[in-house]
C-alpha atoms as a PDB file:
ATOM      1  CA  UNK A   1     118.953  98.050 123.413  1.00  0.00           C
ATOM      2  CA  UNK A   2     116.108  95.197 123.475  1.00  0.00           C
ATOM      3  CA  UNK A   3     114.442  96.319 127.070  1.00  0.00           C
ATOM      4  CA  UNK A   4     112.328  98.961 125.402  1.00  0.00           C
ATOM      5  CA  UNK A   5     110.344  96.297 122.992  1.00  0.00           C
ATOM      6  CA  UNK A   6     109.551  94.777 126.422  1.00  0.00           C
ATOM      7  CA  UNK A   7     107.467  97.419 126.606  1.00  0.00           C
ATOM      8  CA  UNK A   8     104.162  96.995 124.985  1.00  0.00           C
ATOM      9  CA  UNK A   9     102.506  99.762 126.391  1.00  0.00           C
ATOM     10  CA  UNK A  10     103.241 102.915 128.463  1.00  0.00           C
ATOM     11  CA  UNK A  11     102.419 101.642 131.846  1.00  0.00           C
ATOM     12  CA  UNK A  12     104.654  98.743 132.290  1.00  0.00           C
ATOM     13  CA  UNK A  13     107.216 101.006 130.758  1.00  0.00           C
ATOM     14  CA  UNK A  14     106.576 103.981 133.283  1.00  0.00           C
ATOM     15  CA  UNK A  15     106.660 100.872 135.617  1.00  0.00           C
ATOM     16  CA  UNK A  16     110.151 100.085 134.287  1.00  0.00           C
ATOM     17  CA  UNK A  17     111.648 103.649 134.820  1.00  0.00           C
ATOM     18  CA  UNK A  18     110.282 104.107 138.185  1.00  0.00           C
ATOM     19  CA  UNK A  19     112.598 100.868 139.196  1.00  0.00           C
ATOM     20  CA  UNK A  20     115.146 102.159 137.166  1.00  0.00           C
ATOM     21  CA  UNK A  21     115.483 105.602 138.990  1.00  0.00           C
ATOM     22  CA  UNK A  22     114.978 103.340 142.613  1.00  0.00           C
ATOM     23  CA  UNK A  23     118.116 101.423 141.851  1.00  0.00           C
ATOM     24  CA  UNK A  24     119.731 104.917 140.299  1.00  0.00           C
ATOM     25  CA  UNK A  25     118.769 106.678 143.495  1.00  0.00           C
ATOM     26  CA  UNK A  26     120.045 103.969 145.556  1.00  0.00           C
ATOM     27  CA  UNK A  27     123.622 103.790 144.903  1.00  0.00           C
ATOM     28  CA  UNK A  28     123.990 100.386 145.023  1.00  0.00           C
ATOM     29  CA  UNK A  29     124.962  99.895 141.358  1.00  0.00           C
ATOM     30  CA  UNK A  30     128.221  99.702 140.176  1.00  0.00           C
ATOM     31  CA  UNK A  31     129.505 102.644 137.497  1.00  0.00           C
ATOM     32  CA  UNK A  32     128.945 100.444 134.549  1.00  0.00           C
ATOM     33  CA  UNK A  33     125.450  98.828 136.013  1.00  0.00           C
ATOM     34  CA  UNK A  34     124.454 102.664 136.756  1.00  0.00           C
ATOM     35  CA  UNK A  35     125.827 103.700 132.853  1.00  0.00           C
ATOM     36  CA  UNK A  36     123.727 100.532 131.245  1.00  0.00           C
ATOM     37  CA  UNK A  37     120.107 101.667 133.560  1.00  0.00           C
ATOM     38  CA  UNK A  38     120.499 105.417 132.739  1.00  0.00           C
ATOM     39  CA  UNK A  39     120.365 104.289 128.551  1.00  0.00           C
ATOM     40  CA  UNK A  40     117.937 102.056 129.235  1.00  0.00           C
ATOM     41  CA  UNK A  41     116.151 104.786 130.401  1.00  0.00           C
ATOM     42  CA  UNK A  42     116.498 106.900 128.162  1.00  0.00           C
ATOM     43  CA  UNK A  43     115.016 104.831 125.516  1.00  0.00           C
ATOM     44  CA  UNK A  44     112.187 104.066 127.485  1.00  0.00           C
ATOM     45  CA  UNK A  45     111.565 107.448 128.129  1.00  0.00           C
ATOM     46  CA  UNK A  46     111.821 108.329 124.377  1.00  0.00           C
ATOM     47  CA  UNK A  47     109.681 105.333 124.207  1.00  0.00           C
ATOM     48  CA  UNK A  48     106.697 106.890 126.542  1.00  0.00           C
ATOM     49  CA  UNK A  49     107.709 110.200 125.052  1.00  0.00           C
ATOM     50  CA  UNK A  50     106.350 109.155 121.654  1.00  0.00           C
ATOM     51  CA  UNK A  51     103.638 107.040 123.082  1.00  0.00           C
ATOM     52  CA  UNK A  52     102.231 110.531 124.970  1.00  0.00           C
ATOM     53  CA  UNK A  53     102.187 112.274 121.247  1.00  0.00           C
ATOM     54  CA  UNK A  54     100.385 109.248 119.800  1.00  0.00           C
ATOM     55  CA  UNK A  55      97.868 109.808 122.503  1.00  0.00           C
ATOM     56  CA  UNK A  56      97.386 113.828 122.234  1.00  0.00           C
ATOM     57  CA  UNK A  57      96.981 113.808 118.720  1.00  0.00           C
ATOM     58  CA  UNK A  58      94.080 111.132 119.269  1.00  0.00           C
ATOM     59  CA  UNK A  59      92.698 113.270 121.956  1.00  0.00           C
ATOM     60  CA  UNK A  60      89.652 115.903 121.460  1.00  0.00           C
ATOM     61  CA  UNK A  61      88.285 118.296 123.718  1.00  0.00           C
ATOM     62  CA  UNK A  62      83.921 118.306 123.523  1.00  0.00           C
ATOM     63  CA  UNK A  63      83.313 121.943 124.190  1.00  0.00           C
ATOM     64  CA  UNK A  64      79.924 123.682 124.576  1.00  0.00           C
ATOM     65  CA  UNK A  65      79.595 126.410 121.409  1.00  0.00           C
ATOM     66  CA  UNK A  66      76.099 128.302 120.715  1.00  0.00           C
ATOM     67  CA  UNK A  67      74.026 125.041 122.812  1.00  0.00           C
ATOM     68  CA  UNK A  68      76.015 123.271 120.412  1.00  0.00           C
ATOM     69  CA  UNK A  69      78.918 120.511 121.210  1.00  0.00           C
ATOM     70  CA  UNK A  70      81.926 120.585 118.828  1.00  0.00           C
ATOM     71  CA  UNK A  71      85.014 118.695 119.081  1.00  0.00           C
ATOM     72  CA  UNK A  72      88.154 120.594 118.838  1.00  0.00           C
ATOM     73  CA  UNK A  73      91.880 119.021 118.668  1.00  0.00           C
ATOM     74  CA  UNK A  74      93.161 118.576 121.704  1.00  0.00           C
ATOM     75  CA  UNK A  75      95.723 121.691 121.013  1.00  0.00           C
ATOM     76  CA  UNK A  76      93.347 123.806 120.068  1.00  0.00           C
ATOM     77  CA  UNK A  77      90.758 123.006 123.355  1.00  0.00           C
ATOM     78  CA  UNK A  78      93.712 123.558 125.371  1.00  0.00           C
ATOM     79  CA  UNK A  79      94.373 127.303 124.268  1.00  0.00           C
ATOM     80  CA  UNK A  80      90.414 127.846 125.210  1.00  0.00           C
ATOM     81  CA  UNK A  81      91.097 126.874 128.822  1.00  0.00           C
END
């Protein structure tokens, strides 16, 4: 399905799910509307889903070792919490 290259970055496509689960939640949608949203939101949640592990692996924790700061991977600064 096309709707998740609508997407070009992870807001406007938590943007899109959020109206998605409105118009799930509201029951105003016939079966086969309700059937086309719910895949549509599944990509776009696979969609975000990647975009989140793009972003952890890009994300370091600055810690404070020996009056020294070090940057860890994110994983690893996350154990040390």
């Amino acid at each position: 399905m096309s709707q998740v290259k609508k997407h070009k970055d992870f807001e406007s496509a938590i943007d899109r799910l959020e109206e998605i689960t409105d118009l799930l939640e509201s029951g105003d949608t016939t079966l086969e509307e309700s059937i086309k949203l719910y895949s549509e939101g599944l990509e776009i949640a696979g969609f975000c889903n990647r975009k989140l592990s793009e972003a952890e692996k890009k994300i370091k924790v600055v810690t404070q070792n020996n009056e020294s700061l070090i940057e860890e991977d994110f994983e690893q600064g996350e154990k040390l919490s």
